[in-house]
PDB file of N, CA and C in Angstrom:
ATOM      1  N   UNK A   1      22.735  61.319  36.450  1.00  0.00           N
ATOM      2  CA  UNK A   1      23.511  62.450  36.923  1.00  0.00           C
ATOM      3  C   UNK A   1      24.670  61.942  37.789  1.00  0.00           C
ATOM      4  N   UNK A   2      25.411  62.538  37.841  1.00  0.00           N
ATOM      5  CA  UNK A   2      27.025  62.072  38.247  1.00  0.00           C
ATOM      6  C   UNK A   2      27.117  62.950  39.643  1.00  0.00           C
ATOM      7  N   UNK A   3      27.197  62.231  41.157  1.00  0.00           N
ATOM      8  CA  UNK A   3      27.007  62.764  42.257  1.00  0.00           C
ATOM      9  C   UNK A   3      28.595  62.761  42.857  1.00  0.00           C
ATOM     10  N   UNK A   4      28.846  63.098  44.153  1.00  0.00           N
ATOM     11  CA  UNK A   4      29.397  62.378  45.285  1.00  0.00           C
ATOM     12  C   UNK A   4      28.824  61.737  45.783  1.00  0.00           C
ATOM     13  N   UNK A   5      29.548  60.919  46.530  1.00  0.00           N
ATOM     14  CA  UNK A   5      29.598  59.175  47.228  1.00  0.00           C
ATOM     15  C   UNK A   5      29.795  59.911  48.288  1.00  0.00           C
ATOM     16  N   UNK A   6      31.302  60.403  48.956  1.00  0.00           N
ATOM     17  CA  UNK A   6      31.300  60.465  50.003  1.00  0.00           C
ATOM     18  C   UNK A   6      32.769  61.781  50.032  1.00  0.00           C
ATOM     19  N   UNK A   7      33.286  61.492  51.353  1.00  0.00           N
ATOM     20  CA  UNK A   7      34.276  62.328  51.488  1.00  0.00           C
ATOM     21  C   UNK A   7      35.584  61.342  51.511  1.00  0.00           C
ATOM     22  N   UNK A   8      36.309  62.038  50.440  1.00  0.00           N
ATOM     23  CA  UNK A   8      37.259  61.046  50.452  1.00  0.00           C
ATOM     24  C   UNK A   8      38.842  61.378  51.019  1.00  0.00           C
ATOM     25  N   UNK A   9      38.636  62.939  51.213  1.00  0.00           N
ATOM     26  CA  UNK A   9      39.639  63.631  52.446  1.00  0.00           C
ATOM     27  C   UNK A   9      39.672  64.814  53.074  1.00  0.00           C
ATOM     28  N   UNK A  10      40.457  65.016  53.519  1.00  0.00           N
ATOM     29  CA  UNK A  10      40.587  66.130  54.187  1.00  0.00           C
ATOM     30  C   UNK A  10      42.152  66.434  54.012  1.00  0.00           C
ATOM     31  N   UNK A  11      43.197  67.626  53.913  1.00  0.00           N
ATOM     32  CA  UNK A  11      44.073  67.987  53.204  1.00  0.00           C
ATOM     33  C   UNK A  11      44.260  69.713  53.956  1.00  0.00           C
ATOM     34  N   UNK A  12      45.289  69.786  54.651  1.00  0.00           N
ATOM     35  CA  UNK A  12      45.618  70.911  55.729  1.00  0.00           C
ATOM     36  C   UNK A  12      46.482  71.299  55.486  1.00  0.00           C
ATOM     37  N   UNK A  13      47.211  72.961  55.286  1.00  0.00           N
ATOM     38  CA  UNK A  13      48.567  73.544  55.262  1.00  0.00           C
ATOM     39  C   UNK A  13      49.291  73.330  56.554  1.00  0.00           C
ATOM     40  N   UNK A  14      49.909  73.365  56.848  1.00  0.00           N
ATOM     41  CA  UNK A  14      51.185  73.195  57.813  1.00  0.00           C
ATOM     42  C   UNK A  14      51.956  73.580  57.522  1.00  0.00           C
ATOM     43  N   UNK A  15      53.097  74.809  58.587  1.00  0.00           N
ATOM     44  CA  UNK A  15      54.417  75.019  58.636  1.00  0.00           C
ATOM     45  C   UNK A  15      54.926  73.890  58.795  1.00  0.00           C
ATOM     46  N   UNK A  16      54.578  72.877  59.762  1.00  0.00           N
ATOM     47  CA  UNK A  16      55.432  71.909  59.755  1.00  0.00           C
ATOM     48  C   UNK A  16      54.697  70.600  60.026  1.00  0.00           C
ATOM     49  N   UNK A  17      54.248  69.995  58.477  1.00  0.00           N
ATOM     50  CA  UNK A  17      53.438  68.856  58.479  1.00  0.00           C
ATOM     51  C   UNK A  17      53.592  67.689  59.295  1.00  0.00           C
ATOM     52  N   UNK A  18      54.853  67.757  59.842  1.00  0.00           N
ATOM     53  CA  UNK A  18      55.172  66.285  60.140  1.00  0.00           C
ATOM     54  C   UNK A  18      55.092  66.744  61.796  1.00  0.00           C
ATOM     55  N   UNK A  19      55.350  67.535  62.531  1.00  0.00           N
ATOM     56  CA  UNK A  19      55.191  68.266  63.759  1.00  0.00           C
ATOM     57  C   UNK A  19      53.092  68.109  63.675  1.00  0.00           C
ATOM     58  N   UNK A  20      52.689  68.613  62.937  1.00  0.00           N
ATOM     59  CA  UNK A  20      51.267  68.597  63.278  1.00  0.00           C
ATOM     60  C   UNK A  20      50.507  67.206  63.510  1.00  0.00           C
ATOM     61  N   UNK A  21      51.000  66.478  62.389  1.00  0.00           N
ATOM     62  CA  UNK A  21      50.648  64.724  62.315  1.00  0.00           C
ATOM     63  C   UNK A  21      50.878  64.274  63.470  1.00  0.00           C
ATOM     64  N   UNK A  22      52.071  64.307  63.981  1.00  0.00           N
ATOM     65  CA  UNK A  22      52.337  63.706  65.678  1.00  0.00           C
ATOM     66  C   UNK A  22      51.490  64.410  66.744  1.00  0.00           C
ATOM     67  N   UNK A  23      51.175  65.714  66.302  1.00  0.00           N
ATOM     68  CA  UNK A  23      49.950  66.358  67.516  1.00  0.00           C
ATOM     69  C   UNK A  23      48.696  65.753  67.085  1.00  0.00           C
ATOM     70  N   UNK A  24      48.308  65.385  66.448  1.00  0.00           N
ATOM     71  CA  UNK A  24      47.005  64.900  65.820  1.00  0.00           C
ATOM     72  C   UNK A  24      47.304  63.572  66.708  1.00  0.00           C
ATOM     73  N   UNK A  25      48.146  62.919  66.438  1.00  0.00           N
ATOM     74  CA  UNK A  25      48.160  61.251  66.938  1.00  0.00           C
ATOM     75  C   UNK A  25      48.475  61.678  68.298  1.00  0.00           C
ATOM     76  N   UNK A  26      49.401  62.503  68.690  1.00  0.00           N
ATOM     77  CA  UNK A  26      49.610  62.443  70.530  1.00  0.00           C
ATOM     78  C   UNK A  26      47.758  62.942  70.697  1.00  0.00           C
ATOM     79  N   UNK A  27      47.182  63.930  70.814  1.00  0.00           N
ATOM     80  CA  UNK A  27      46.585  64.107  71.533  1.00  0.00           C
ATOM     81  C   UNK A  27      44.821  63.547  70.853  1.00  0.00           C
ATOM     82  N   UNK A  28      44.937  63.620  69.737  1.00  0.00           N
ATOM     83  CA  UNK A  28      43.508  63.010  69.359  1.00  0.00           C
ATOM     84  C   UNK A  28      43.423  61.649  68.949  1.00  0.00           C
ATOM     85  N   UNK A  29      44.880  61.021  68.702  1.00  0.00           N
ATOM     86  CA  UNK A  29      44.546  59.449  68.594  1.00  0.00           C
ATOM     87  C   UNK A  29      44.700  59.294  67.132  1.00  0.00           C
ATOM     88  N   UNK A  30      44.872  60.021  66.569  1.00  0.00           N
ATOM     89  CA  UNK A  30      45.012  60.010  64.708  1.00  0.00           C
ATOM     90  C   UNK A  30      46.071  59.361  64.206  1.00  0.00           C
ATOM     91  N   UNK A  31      45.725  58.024  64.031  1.00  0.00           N
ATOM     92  CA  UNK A  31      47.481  57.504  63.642  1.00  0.00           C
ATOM     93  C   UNK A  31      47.691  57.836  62.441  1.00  0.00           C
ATOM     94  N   UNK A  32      49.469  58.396  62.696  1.00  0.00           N
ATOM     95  CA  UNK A  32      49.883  58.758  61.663  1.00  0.00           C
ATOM     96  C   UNK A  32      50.274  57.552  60.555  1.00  0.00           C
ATOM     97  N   UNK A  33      50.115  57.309  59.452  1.00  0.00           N
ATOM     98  CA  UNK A  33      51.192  56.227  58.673  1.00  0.00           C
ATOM     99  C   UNK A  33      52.618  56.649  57.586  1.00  0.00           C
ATOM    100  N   UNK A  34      52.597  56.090  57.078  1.00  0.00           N
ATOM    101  CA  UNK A  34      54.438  56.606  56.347  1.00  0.00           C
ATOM    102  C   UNK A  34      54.392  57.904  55.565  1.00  0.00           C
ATOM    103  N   UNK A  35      53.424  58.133  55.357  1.00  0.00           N
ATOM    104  CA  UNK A  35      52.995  58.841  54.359  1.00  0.00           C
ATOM    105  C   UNK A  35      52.739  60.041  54.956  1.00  0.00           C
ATOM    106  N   UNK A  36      52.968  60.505  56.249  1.00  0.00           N
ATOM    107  CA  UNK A  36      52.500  62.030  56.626  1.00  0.00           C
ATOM    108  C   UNK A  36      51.101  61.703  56.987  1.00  0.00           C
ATOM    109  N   UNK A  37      50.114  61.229  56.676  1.00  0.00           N
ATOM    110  CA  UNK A  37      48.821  61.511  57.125  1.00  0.00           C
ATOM    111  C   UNK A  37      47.999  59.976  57.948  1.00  0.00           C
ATOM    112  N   UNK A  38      46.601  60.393  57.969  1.00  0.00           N
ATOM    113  CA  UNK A  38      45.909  59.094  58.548  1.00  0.00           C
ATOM    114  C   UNK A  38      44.786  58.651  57.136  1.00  0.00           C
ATOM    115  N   UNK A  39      44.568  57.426  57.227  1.00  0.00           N
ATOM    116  CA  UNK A  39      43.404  56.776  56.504  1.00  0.00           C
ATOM    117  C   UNK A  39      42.595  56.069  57.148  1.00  0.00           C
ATOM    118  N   UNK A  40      41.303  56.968  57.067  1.00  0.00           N
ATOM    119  CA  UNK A  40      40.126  55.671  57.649  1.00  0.00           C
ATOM    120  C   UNK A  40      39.141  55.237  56.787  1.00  0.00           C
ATOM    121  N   UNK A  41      39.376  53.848  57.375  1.00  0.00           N
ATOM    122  CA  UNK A  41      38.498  52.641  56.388  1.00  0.00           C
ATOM    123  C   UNK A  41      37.169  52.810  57.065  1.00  0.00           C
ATOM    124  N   UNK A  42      36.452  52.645  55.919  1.00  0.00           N
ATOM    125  CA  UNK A  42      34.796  52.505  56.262  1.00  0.00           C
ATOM    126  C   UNK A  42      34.314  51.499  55.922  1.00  0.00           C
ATOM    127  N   UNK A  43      33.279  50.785  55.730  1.00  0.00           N
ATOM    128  CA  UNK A  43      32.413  49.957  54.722  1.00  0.00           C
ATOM    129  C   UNK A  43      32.798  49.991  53.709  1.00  0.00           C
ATOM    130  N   UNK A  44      32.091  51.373  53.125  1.00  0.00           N
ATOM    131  CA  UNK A  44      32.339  52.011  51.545  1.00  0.00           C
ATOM    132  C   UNK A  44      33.305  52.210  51.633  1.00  0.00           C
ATOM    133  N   UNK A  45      34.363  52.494  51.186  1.00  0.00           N
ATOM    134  CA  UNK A  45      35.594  53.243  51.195  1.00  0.00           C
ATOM    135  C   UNK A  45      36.877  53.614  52.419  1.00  0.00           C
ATOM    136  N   UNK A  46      37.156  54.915  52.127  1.00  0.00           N
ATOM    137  CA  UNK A  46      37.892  55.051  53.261  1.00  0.00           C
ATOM    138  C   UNK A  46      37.671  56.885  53.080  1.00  0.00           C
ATOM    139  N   UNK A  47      38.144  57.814  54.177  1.00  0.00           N
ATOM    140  CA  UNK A  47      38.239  59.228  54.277  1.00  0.00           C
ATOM    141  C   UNK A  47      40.130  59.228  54.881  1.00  0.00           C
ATOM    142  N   UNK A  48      40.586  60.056  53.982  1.00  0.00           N
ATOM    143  CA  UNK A  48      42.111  60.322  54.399  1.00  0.00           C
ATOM    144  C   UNK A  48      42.238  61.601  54.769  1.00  0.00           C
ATOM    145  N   UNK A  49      42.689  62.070  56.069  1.00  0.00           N
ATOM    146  CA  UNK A  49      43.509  63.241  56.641  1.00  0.00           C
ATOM    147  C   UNK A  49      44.989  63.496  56.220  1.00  0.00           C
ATOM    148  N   UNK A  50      45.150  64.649  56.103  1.00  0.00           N
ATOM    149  CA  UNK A  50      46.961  64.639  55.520  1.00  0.00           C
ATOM    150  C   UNK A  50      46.968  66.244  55.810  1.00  0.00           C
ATOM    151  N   UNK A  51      48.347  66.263  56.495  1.00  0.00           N
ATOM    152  CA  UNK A  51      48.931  67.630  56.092  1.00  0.00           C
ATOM    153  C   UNK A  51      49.807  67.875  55.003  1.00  0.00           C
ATOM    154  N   UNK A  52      49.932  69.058  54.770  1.00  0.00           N
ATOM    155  CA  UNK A  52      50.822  69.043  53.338  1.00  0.00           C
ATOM    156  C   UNK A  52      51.428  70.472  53.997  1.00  0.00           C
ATOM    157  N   UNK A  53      52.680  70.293  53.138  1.00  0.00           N
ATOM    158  CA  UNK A  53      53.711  72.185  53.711  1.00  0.00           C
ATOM    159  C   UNK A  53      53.064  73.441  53.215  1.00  0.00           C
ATOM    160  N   UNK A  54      53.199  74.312  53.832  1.00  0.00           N
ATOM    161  CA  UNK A  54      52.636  75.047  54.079  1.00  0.00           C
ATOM    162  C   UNK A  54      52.571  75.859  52.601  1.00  0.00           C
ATOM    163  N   UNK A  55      53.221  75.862  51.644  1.00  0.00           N
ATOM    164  CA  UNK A  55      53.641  76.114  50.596  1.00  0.00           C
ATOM    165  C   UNK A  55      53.609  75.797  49.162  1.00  0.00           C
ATOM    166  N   UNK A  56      52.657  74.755  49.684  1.00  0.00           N
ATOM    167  CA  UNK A  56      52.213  74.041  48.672  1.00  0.00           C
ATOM    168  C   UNK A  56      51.515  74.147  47.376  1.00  0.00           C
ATOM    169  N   UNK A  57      51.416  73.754  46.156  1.00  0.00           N
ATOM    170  CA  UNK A  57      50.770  74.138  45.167  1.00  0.00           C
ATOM    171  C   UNK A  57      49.213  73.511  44.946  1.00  0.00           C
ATOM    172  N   UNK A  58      49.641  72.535  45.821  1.00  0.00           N
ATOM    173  CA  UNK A  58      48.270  71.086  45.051  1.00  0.00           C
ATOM    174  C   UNK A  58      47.117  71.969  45.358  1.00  0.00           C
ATOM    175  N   UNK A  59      47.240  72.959  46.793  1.00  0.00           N
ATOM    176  CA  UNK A  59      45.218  73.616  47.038  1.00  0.00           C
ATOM    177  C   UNK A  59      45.310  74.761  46.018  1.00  0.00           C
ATOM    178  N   UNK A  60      45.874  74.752  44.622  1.00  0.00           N
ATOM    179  CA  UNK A  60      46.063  75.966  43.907  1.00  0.00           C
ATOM    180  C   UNK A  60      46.677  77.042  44.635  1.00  0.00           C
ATOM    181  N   UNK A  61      46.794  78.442  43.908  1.00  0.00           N
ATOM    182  CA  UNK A  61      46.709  79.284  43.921  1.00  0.00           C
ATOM    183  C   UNK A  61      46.682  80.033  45.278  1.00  0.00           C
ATOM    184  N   UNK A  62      46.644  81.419  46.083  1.00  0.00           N
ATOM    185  CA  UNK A  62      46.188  81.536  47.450  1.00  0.00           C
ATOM    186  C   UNK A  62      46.584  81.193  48.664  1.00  0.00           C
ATOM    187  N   UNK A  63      45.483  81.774  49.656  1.00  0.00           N
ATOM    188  CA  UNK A  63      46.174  80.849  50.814  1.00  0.00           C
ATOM    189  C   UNK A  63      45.037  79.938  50.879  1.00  0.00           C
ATOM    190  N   UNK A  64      44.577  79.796  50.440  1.00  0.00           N
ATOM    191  CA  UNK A  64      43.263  78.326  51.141  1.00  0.00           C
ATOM    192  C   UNK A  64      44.159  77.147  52.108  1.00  0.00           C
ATOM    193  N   UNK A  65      43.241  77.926  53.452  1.00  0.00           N
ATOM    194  CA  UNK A  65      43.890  76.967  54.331  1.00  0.00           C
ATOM    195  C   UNK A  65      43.893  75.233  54.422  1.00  0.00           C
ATOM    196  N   UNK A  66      42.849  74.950  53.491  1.00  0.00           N
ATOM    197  CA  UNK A  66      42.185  73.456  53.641  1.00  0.00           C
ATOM    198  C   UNK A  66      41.556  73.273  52.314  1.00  0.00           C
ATOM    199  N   UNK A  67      41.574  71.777  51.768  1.00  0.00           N
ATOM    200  CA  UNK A  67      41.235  70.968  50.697  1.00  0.00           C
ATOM    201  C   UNK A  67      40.577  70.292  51.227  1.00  0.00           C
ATOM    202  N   UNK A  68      38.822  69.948  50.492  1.00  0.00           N
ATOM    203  CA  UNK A  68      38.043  68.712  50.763  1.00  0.00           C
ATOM    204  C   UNK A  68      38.515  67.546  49.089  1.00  0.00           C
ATOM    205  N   UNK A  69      38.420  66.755  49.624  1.00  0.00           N
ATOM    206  CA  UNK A  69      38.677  65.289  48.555  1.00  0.00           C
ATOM    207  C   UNK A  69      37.494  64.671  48.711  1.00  0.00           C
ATOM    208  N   UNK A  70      36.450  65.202  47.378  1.00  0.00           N
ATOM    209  CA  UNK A  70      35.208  64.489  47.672  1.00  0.00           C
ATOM    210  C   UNK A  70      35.071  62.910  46.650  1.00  0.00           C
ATOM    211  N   UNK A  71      34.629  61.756  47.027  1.00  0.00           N
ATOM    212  CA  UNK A  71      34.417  60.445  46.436  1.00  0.00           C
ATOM    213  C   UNK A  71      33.460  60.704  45.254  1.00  0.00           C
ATOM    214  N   UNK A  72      33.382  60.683  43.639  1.00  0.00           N
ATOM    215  CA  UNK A  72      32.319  61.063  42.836  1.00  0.00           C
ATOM    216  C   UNK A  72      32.352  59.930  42.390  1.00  0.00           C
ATOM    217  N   UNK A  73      31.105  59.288  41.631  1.00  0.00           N
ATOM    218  CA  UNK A  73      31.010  58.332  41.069  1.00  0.00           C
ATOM    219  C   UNK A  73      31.589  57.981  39.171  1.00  0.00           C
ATOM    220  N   UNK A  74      31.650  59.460  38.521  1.00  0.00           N
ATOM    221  CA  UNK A  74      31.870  59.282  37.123  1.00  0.00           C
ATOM    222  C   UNK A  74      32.602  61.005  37.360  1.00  0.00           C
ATOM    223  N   UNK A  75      33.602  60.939  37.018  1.00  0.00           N
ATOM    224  CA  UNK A  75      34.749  62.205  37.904  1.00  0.00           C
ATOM    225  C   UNK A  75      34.159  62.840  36.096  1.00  0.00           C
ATOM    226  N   UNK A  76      34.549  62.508  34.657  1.00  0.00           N
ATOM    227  CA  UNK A  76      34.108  63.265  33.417  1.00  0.00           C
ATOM    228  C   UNK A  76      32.696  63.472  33.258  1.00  0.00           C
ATOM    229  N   UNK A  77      31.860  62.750  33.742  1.00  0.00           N
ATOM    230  CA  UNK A  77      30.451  63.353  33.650  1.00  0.00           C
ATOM    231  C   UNK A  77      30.248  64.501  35.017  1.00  0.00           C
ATOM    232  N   UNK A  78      30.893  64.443  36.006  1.00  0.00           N
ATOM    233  CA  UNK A  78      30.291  65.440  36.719  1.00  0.00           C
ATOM    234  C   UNK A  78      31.072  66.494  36.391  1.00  0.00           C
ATOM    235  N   UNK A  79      32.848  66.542  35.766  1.00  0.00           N
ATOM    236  CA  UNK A  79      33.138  67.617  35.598  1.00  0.00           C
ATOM    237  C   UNK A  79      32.361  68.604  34.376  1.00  0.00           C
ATOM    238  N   UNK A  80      32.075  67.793  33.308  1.00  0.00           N
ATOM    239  CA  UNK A  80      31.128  68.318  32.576  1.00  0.00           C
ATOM    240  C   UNK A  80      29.910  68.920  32.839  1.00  0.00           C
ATOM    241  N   UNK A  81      29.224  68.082  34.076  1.00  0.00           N
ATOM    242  CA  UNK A  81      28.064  69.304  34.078  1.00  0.00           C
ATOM    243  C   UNK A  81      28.103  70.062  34.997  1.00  0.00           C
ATOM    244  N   UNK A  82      29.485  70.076  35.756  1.00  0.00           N
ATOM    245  CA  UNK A  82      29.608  71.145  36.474  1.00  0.00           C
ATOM    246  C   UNK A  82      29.960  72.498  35.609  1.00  0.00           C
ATOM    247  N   UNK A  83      30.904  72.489  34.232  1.00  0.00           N
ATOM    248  CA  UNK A  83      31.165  73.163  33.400  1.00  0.00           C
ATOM    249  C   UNK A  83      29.866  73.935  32.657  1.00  0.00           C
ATOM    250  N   UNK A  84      28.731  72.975  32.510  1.00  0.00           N
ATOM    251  CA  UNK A  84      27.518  73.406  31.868  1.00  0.00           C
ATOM    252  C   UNK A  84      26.625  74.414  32.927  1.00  0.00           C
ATOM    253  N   UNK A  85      27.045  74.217  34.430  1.00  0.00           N
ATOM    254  CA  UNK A  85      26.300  74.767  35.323  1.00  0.00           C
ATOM    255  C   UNK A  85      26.998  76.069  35.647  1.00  0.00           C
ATOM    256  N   UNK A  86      28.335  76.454  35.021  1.00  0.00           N
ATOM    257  CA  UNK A  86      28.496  77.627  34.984  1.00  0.00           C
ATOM    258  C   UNK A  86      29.866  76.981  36.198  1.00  0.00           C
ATOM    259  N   UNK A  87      30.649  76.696  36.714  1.00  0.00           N
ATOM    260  CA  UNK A  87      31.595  76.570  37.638  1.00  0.00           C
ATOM    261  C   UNK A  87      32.890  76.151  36.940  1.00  0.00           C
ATOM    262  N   UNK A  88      33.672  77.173  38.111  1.00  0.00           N
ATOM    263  CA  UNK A  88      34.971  76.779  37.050  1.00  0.00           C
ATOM    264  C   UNK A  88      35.422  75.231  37.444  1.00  0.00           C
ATOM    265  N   UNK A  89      35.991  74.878  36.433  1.00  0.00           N
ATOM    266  CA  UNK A  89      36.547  73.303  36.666  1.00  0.00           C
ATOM    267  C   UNK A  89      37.823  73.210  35.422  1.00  0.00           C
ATOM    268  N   UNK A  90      39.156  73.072  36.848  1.00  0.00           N
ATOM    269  CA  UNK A  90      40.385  72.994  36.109  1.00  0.00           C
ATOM    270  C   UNK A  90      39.842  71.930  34.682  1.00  0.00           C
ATOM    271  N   UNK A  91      40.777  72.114  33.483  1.00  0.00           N
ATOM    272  CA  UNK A  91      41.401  70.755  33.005  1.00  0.00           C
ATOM    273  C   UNK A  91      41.621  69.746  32.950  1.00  0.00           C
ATOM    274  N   UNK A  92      42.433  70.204  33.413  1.00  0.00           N
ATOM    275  CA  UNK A  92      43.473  68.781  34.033  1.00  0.00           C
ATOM    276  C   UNK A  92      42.938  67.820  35.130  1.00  0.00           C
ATOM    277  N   UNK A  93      43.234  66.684  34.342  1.00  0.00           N
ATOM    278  CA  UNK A  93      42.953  65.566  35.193  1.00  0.00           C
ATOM    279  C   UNK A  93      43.908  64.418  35.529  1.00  0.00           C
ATOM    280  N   UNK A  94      44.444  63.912  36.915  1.00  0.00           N
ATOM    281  CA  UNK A  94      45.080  62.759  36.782  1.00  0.00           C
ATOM    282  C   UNK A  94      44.573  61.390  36.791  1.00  0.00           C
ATOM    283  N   UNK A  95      45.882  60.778  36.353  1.00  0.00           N
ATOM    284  CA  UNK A  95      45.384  59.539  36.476  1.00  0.00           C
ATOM    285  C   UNK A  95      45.974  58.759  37.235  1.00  0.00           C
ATOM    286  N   UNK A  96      45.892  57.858  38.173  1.00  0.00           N
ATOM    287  CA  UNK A  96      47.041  57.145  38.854  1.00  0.00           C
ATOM    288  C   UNK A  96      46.528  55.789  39.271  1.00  0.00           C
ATOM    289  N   UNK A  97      47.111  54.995  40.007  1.00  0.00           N
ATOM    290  CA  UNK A  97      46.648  53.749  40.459  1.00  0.00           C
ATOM    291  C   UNK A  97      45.563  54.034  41.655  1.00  0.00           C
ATOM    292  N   UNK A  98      45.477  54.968  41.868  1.00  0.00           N
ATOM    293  CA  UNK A  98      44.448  55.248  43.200  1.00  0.00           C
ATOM    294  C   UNK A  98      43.382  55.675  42.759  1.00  0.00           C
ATOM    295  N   UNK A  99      43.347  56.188  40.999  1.00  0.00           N
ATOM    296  CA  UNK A  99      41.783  56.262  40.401  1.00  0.00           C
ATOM    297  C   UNK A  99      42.193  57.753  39.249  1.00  0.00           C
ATOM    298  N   UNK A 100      40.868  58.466  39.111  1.00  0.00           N
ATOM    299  CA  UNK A 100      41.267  59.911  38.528  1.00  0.00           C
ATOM    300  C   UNK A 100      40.407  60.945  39.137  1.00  0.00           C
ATOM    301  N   UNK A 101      41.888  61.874  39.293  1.00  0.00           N
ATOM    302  CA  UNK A 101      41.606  63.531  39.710  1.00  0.00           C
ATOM    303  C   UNK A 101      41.334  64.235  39.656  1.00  0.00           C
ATOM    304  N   UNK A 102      40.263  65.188  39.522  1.00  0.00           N
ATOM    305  CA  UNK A 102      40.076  66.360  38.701  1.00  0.00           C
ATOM    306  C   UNK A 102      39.416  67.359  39.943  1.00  0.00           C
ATOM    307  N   UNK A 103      39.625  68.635  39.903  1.00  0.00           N
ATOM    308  CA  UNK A 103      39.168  69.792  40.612  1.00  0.00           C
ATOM    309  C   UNK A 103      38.790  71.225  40.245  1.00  0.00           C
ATOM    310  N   UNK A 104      37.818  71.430  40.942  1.00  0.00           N
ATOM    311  CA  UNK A 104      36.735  72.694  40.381  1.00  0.00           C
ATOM    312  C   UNK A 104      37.197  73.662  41.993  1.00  0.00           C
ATOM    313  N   UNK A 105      36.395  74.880  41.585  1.00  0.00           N
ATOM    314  CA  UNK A 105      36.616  75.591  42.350  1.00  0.00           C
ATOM    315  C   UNK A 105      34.956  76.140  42.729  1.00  0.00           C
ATOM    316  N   UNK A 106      35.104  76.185  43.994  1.00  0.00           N
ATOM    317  CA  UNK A 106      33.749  76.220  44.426  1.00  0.00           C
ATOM    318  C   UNK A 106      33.664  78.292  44.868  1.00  0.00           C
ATOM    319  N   UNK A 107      32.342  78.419  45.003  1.00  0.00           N
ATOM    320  CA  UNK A 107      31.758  79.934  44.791  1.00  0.00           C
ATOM    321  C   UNK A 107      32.662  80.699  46.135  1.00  0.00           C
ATOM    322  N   UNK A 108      33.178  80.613  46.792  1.00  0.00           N
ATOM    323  CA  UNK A 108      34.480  81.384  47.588  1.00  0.00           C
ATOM    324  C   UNK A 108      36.080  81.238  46.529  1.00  0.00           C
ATOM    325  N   UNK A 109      36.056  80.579  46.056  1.00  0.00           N
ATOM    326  CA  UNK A 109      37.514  80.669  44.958  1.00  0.00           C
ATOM    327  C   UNK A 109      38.339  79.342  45.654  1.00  0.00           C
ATOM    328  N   UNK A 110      37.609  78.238  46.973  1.00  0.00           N
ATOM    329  CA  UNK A 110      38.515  77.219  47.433  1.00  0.00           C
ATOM    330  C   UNK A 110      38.953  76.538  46.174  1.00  0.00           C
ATOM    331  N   UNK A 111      39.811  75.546  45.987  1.00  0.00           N
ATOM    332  CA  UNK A 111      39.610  74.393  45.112  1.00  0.00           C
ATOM    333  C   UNK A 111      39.268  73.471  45.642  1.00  0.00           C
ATOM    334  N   UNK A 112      38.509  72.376  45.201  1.00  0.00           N
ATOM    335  CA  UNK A 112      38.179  71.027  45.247  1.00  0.00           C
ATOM    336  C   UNK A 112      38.448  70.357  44.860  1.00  0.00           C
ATOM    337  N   UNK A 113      38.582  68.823  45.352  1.00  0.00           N
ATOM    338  CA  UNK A 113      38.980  68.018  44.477  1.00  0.00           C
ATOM    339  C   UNK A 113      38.401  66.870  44.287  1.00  0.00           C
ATOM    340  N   UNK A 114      38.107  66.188  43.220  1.00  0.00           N
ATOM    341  CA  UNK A 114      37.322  65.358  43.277  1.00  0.00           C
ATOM    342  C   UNK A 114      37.681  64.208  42.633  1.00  0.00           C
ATOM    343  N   UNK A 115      37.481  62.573  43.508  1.00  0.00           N
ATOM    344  CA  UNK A 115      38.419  62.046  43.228  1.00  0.00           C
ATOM    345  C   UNK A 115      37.070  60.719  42.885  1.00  0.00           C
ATOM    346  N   UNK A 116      37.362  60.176  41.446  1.00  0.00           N
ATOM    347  CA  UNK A 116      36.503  58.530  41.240  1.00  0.00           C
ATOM    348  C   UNK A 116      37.626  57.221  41.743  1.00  0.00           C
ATOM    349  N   UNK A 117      37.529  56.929  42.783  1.00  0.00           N
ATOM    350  CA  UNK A 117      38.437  55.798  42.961  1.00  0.00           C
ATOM    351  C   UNK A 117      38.763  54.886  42.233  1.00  0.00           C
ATOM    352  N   UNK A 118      40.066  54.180  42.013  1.00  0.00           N
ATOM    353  CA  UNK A 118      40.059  53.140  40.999  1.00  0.00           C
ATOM    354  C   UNK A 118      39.078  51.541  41.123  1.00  0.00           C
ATOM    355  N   UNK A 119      38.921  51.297  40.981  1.00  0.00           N
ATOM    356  CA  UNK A 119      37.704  49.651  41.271  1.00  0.00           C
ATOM    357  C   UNK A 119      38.489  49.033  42.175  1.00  0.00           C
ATOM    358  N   UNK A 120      37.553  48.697  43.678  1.00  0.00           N
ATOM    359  CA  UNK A 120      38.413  47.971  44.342  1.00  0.00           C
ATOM    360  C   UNK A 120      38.790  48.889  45.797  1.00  0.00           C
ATOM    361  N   UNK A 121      38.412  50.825  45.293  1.00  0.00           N
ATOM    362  CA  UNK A 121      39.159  51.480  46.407  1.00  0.00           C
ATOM    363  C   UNK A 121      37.832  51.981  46.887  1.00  0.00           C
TER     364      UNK A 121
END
């Protein structure tokens, strides 16, 4: 059976992403890097924080204030039996150097996303 590993982010609307990132790092210590957000390394892996504009398409549809980025081990076997278990699960899947993408929508209508890292991440 095809699980999650772990959490592989966290993903926030913002009026003004780049204003929130610097409050995150002034007052909680969250360093920001080039990219708008933070990455923390673990053992296993890493968990990434990021804001994104407020306007955004990537959390679908809605206002869903927040995206989880969960770590799965086989991203086509779990989207499949999430499909068999009755849950919606976009299509579409990417592919990129950071691994492949794919996202379902969990029983409130959030989206999810669920990410198999590429070997190595």
């Amino acid at each position: 059976m095809a699980r999650v590993t772990g959490v592989g982010g966290v993903f926030v609307r913002s009026r003004d992403p780049a204003a929130l990132a610097a409050w995150y790092s002034r007052h909680l210590g969250v360093p920001t890097e080039r990219y708008g957000g933070a990455t923390f390394h673990w053992d296993h892996g890493s968990t990434t924080w990021a804001p994104f504009p407020a306007d955004t398409a990537y959390f679908g549809p809605g206002d869903q204030q927040a995206m989880v980025n969960f770590r799965v081990d086989d991203l086509r076997a779990l989207m499949a039996e999430l499909r068999t278990g009755g849950v919606e699960v976009l299509d579409e899947v990417e592919e990129s150097e950071f691994g492949r993408f794919g996202w379902c929508v969990d029983l409130d209508g959030n989206r999810v996303e669920l990410w198999e890292p590429a070997p190595g991440m």
